[in-house]
ModelCIF file with pLDDT and N, C-alpha, C, O atoms, coordinates in Angstrom:
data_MODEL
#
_entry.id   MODEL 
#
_entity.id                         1 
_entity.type                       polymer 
_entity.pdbx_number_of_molecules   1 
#
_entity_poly.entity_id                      1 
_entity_poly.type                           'polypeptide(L)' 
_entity_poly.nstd_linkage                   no 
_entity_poly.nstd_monomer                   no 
_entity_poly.pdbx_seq_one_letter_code       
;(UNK)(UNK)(UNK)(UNK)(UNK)(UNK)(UNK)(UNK)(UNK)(UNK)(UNK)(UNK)(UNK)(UNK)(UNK)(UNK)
(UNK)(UNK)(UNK)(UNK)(UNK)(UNK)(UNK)(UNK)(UNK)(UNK)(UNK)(UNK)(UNK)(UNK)(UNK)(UNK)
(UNK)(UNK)(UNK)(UNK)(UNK)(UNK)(UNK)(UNK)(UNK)(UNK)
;
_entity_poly.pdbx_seq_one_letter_code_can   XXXXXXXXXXXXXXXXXXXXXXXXXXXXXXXXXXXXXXXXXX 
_entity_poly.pdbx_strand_id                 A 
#
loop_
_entity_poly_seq.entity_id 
_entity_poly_seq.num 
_entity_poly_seq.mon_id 
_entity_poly_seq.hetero 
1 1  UNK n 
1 2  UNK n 
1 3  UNK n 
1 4  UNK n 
1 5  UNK n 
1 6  UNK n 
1 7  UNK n 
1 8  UNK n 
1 9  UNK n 
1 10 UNK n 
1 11 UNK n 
1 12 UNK n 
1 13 UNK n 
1 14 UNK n 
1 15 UNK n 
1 16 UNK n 
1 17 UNK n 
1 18 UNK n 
1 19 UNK n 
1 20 UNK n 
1 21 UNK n 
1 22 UNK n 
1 23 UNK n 
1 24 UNK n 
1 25 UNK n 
1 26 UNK n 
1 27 UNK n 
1 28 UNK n 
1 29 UNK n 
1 30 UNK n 
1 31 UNK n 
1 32 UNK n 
1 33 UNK n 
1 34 UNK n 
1 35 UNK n 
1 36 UNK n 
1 37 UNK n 
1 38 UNK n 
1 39 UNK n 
1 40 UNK n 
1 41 UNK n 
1 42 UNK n 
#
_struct_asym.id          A 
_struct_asym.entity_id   1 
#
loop_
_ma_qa_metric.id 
_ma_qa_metric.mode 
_ma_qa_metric.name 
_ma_qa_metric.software_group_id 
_ma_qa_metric.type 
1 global pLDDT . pLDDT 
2 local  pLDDT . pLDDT 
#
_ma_qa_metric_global.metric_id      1 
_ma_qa_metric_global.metric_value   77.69 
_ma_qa_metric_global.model_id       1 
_ma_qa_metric_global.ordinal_id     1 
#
loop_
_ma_qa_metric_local.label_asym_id 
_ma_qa_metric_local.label_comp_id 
_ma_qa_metric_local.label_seq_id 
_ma_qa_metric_local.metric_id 
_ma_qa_metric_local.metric_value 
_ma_qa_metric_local.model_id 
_ma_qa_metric_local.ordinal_id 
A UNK 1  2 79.00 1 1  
A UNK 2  2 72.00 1 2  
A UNK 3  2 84.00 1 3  
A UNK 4  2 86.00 1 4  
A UNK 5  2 87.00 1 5  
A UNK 6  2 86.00 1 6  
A UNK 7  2 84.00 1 7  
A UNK 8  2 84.00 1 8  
A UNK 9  2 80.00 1 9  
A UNK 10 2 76.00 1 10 
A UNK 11 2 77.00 1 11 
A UNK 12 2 79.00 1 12 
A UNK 13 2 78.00 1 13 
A UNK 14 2 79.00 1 14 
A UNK 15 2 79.00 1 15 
A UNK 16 2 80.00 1 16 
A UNK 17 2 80.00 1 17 
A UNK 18 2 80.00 1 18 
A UNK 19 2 80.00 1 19 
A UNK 20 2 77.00 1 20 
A UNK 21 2 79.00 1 21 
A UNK 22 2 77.00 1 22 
A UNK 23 2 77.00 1 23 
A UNK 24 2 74.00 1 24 
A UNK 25 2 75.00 1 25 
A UNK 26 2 73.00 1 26 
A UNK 27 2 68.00 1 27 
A UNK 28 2 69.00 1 28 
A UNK 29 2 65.00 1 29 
A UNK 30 2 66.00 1 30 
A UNK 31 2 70.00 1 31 
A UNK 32 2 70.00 1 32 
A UNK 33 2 79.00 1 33 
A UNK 34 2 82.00 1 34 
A UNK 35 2 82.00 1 35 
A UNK 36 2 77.00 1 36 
A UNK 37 2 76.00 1 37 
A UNK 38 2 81.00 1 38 
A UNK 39 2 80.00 1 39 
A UNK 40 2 77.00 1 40 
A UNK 41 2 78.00 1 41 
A UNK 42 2 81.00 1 42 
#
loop_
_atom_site.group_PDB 
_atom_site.id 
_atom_site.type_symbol 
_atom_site.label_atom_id 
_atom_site.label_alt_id 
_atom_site.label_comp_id 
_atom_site.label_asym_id 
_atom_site.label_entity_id 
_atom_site.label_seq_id 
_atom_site.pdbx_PDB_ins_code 
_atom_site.Cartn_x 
_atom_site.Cartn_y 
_atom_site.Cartn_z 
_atom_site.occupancy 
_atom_site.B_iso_or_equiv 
_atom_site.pdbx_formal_charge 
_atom_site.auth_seq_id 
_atom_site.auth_comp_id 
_atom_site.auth_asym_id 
_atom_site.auth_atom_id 
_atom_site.pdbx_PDB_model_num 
ATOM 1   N N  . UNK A 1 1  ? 88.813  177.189 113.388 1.00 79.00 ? 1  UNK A N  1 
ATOM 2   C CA . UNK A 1 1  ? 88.908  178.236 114.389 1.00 79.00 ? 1  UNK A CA 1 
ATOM 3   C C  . UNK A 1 1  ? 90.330  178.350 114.910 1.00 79.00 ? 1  UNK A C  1 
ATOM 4   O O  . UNK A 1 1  ? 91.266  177.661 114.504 1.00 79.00 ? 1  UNK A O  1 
ATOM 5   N N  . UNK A 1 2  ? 90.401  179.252 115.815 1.00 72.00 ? 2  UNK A N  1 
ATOM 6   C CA . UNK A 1 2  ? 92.307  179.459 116.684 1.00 72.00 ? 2  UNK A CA 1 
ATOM 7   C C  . UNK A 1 2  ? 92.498  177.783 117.323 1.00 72.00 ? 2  UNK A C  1 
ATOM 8   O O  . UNK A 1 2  ? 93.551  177.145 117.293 1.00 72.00 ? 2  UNK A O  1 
ATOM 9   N N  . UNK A 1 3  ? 91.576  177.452 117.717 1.00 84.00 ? 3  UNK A N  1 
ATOM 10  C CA . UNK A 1 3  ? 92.016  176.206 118.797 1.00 84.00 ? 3  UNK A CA 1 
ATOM 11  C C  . UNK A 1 3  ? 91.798  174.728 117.752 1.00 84.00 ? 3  UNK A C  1 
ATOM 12  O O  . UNK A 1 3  ? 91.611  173.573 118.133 1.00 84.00 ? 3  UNK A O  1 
ATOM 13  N N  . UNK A 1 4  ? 91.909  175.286 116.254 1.00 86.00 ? 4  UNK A N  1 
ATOM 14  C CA . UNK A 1 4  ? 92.126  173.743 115.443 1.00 86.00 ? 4  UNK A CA 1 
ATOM 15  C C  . UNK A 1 4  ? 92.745  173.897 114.221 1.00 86.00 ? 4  UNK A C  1 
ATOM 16  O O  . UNK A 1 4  ? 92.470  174.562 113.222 1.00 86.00 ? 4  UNK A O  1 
ATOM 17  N N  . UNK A 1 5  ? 93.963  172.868 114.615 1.00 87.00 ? 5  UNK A N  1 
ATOM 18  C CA . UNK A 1 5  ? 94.736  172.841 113.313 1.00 87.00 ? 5  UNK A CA 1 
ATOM 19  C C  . UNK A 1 5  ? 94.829  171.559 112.766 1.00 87.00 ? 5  UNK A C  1 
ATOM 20  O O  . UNK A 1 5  ? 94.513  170.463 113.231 1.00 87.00 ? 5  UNK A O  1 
ATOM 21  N N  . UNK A 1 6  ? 95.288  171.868 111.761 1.00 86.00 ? 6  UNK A N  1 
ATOM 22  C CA . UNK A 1 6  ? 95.137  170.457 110.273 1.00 86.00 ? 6  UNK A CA 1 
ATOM 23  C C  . UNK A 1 6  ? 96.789  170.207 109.964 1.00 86.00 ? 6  UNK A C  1 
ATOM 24  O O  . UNK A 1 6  ? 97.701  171.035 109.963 1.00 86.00 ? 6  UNK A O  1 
ATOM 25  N N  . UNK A 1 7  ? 96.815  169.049 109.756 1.00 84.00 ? 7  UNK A N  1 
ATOM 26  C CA . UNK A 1 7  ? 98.062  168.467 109.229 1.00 84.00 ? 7  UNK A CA 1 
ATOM 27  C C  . UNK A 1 7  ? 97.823  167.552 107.918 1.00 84.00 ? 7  UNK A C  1 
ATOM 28  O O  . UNK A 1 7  ? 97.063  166.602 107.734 1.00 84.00 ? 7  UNK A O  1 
ATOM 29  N N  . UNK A 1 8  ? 98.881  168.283 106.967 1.00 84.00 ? 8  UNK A N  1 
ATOM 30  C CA . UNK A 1 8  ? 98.691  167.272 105.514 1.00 84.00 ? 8  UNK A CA 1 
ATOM 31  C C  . UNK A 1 8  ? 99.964  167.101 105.154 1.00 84.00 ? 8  UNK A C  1 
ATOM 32  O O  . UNK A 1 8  ? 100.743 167.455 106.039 1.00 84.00 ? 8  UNK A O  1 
ATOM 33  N N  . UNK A 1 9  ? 100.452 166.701 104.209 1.00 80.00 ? 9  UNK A N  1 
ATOM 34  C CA . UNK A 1 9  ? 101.424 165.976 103.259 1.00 80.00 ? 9  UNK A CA 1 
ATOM 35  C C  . UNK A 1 9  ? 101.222 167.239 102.212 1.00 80.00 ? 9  UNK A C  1 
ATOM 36  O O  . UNK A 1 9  ? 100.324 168.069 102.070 1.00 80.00 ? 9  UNK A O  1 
ATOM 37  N N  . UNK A 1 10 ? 102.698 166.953 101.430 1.00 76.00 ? 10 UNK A N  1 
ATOM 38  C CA . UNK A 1 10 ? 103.106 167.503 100.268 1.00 76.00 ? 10 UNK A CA 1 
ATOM 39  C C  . UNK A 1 10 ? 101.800 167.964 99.376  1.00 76.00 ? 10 UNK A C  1 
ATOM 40  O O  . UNK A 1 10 ? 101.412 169.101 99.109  1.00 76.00 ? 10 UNK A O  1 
ATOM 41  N N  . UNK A 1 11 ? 101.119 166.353 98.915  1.00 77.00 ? 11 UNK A N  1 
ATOM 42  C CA . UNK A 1 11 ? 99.554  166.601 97.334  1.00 77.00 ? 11 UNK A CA 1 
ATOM 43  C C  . UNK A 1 11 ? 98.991  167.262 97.834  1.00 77.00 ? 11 UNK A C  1 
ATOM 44  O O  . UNK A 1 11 ? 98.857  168.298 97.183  1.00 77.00 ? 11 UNK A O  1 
ATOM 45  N N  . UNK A 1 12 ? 98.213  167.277 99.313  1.00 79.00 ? 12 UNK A N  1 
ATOM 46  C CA . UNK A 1 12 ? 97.032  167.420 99.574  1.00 79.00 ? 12 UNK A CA 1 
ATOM 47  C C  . UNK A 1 12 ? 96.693  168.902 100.258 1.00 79.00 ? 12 UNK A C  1 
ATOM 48  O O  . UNK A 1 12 ? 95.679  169.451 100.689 1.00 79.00 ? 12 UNK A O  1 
ATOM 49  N N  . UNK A 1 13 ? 98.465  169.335 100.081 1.00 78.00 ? 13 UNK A N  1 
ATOM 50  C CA . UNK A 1 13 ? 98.364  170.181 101.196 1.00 78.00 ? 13 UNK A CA 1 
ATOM 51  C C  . UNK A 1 13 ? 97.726  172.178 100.377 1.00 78.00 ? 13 UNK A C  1 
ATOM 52  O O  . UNK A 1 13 ? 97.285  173.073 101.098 1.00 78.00 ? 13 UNK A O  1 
ATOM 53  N N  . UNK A 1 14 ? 97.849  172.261 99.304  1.00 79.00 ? 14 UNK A N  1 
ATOM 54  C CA . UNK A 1 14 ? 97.911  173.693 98.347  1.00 79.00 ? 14 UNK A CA 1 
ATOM 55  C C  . UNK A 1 14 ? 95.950  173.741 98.078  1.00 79.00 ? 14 UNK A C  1 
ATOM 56  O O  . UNK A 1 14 ? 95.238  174.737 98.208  1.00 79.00 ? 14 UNK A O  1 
ATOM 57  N N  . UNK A 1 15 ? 95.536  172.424 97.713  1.00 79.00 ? 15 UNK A N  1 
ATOM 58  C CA . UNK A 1 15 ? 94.080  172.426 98.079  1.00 79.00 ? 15 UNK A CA 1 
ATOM 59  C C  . UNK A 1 15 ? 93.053  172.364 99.136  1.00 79.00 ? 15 UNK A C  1 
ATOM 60  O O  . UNK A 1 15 ? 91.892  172.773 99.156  1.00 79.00 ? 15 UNK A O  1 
ATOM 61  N N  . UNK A 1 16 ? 93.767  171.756 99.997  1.00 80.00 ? 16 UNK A N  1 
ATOM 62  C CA . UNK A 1 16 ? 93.232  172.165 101.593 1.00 80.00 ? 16 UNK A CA 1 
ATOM 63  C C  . UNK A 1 16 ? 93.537  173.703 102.182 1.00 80.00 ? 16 UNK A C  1 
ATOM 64  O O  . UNK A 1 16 ? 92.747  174.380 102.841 1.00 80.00 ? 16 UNK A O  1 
ATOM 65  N N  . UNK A 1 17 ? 95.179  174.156 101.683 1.00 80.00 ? 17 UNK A N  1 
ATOM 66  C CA . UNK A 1 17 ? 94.788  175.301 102.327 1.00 80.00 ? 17 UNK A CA 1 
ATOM 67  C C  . UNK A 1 17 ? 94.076  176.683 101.227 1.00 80.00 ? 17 UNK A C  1 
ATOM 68  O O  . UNK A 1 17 ? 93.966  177.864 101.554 1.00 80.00 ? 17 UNK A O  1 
ATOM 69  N N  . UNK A 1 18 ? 93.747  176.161 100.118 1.00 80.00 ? 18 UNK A N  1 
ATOM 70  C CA . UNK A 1 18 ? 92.682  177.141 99.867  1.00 80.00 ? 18 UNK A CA 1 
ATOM 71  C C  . UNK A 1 18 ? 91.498  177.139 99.956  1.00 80.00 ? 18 UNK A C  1 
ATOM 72  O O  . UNK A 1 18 ? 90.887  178.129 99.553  1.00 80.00 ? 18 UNK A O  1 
ATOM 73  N N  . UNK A 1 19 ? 90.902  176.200 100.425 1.00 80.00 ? 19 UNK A N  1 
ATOM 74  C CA . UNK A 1 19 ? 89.611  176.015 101.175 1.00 80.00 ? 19 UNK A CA 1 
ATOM 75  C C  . UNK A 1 19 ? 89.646  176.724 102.531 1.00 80.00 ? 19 UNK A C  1 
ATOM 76  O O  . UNK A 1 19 ? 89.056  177.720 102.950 1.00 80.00 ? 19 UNK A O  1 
ATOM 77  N N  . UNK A 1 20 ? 90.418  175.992 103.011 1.00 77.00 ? 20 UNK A N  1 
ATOM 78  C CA . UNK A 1 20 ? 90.479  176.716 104.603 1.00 77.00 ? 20 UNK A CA 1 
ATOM 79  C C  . UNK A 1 20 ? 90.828  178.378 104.839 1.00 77.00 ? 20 UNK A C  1 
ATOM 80  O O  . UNK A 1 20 ? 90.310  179.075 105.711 1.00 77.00 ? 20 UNK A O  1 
ATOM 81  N N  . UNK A 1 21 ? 91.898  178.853 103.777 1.00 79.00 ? 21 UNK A N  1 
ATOM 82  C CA . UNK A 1 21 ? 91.849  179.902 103.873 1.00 79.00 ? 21 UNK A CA 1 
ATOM 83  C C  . UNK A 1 21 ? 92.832  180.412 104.582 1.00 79.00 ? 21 UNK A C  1 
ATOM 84  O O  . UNK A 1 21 ? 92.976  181.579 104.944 1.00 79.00 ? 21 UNK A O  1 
ATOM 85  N N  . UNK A 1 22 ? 93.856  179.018 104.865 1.00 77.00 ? 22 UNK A N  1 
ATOM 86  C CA . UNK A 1 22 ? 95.056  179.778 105.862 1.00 77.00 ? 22 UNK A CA 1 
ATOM 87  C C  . UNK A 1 22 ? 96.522  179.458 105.563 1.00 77.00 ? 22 UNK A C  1 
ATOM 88  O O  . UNK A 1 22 ? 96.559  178.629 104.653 1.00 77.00 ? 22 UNK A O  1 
ATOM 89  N N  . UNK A 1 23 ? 97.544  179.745 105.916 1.00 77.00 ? 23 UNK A N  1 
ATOM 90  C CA . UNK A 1 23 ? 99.086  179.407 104.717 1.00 77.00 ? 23 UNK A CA 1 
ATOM 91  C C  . UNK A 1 23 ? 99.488  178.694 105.657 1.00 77.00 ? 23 UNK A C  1 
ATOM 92  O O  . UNK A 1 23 ? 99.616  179.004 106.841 1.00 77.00 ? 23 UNK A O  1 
ATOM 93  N N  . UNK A 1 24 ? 99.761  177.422 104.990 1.00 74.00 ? 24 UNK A N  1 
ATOM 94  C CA . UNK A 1 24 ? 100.073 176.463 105.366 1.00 74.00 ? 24 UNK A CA 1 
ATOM 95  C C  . UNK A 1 24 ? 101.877 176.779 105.753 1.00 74.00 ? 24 UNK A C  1 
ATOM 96  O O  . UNK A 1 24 ? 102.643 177.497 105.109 1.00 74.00 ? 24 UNK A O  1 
ATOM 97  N N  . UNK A 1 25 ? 102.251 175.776 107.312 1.00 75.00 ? 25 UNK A N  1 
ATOM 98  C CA . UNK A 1 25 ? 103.300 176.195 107.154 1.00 75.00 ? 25 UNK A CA 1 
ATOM 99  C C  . UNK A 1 25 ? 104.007 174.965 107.901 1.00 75.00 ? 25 UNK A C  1 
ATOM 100 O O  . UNK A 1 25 ? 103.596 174.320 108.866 1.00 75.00 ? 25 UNK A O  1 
ATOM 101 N N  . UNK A 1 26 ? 105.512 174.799 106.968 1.00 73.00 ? 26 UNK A N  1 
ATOM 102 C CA . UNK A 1 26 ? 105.826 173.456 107.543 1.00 73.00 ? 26 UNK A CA 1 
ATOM 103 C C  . UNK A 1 26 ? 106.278 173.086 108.768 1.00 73.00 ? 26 UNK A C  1 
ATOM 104 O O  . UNK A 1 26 ? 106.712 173.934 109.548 1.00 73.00 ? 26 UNK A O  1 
ATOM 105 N N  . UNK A 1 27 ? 106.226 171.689 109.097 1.00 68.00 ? 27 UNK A N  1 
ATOM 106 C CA . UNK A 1 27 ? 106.181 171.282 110.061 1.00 68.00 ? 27 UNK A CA 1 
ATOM 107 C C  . UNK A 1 27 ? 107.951 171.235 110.450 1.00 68.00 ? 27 UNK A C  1 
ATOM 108 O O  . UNK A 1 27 ? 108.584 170.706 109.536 1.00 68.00 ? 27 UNK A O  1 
ATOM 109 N N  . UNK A 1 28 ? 108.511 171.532 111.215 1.00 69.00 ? 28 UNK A N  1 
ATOM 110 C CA . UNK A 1 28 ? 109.937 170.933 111.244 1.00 69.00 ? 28 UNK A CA 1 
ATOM 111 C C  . UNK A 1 28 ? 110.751 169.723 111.150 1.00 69.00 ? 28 UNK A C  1 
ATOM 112 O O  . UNK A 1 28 ? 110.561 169.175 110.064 1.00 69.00 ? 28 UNK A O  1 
ATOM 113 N N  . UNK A 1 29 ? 111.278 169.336 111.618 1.00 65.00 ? 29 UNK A N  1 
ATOM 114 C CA . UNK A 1 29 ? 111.940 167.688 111.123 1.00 65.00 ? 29 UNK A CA 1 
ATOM 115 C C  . UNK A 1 29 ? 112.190 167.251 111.805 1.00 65.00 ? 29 UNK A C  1 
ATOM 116 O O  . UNK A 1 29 ? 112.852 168.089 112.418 1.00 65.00 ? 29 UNK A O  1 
ATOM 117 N N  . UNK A 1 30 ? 112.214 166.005 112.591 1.00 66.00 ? 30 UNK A N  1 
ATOM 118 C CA . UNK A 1 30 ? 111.941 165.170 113.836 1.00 66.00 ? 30 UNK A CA 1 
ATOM 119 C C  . UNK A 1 30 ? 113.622 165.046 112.907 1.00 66.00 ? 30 UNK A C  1 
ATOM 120 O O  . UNK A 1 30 ? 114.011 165.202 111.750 1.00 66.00 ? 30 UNK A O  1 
ATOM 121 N N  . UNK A 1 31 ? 114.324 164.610 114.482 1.00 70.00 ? 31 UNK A N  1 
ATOM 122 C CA . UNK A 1 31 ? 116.076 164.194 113.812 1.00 70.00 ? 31 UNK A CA 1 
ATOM 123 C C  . UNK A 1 31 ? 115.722 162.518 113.847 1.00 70.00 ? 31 UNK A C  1 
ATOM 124 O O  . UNK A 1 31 ? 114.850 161.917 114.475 1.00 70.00 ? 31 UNK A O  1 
ATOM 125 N N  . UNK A 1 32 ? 116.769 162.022 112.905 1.00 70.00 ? 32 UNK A N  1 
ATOM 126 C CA . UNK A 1 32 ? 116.566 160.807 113.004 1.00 70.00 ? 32 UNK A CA 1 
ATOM 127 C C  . UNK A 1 32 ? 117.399 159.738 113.701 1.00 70.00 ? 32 UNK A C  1 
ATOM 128 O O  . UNK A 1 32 ? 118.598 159.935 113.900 1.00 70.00 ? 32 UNK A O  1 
ATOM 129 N N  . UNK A 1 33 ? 116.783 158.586 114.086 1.00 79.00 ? 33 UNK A N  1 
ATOM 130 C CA . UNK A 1 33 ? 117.072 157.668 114.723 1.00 79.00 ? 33 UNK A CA 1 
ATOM 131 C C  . UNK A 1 33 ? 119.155 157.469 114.759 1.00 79.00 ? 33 UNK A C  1 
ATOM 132 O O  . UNK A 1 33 ? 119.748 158.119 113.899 1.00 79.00 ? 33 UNK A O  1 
ATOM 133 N N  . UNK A 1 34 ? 119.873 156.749 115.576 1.00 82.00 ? 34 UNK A N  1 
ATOM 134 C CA . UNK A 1 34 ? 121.092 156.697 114.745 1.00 82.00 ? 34 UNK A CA 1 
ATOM 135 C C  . UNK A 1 34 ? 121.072 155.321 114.046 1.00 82.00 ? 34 UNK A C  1 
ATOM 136 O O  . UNK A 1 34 ? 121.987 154.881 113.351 1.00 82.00 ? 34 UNK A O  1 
ATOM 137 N N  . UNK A 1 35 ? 119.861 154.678 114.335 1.00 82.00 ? 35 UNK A N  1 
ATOM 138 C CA . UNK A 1 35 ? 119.924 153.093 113.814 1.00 82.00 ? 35 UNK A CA 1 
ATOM 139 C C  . UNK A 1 35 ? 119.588 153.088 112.114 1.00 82.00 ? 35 UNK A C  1 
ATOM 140 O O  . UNK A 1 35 ? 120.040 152.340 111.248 1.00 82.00 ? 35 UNK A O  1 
ATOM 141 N N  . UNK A 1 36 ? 118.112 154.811 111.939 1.00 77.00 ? 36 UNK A N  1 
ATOM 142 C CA . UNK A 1 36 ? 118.239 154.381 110.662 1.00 77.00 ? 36 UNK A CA 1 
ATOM 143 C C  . UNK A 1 36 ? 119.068 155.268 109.826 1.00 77.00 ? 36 UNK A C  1 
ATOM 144 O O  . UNK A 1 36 ? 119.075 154.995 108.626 1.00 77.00 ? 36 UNK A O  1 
ATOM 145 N N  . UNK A 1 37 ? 119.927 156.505 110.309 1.00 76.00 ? 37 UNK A N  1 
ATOM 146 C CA . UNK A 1 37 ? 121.196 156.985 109.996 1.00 76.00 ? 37 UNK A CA 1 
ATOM 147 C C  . UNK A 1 37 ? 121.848 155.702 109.119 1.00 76.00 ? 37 UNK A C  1 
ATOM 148 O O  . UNK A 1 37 ? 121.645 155.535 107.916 1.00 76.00 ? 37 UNK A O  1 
ATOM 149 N N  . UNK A 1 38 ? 122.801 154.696 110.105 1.00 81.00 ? 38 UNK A N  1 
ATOM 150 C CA . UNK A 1 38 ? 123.377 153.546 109.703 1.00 81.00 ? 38 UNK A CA 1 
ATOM 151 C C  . UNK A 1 38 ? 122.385 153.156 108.333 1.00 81.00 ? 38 UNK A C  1 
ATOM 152 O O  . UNK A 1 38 ? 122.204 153.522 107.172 1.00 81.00 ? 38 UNK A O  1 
ATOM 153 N N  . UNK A 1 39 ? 122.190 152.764 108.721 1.00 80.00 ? 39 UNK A N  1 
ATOM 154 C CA . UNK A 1 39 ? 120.849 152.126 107.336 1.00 80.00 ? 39 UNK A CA 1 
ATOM 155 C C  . UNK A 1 39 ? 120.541 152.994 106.232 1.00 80.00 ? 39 UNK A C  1 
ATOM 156 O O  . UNK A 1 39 ? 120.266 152.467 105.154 1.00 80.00 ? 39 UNK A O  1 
ATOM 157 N N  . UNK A 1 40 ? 120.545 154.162 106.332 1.00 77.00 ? 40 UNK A N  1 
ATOM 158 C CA . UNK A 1 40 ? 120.909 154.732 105.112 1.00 77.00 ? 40 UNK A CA 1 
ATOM 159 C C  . UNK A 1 40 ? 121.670 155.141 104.877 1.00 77.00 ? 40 UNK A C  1 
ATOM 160 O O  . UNK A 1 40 ? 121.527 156.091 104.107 1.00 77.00 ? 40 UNK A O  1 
ATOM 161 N N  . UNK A 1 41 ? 123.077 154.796 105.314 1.00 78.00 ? 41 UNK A N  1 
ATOM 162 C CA . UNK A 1 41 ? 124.325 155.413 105.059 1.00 78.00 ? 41 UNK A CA 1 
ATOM 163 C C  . UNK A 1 41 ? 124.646 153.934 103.808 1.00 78.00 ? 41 UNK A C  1 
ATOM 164 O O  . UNK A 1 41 ? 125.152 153.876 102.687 1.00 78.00 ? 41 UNK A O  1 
ATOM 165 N N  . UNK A 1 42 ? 124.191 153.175 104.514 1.00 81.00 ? 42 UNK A N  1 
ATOM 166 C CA . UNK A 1 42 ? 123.953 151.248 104.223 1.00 81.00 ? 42 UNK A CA 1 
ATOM 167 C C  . UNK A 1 42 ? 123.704 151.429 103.047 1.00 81.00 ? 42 UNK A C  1 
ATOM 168 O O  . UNK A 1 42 ? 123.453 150.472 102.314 1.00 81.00 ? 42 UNK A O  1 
#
């Protein structure tokens, strides 16, 4: 319904939304930490 939404991942996400019937749309991108910045600069 309007007042429920679903959250999936990359696999799961092209078969859930053709069941459901609605276009899936992505989520934005949380920024990241500066600790694990360092660490993957690492």
């Amino acid at each position: 319904g309007e007042h429920t939404r679903f959250l999936t991942g990359e696999p799961l996400m092209a078969s859930l939304a053709a069941a459901i019937g609605r276009t899936a749309q992505p989520l934005p991108e949380r920024p990241r930490p500066r600790l694990l910045r360092w660490w993957c600069a690492l």
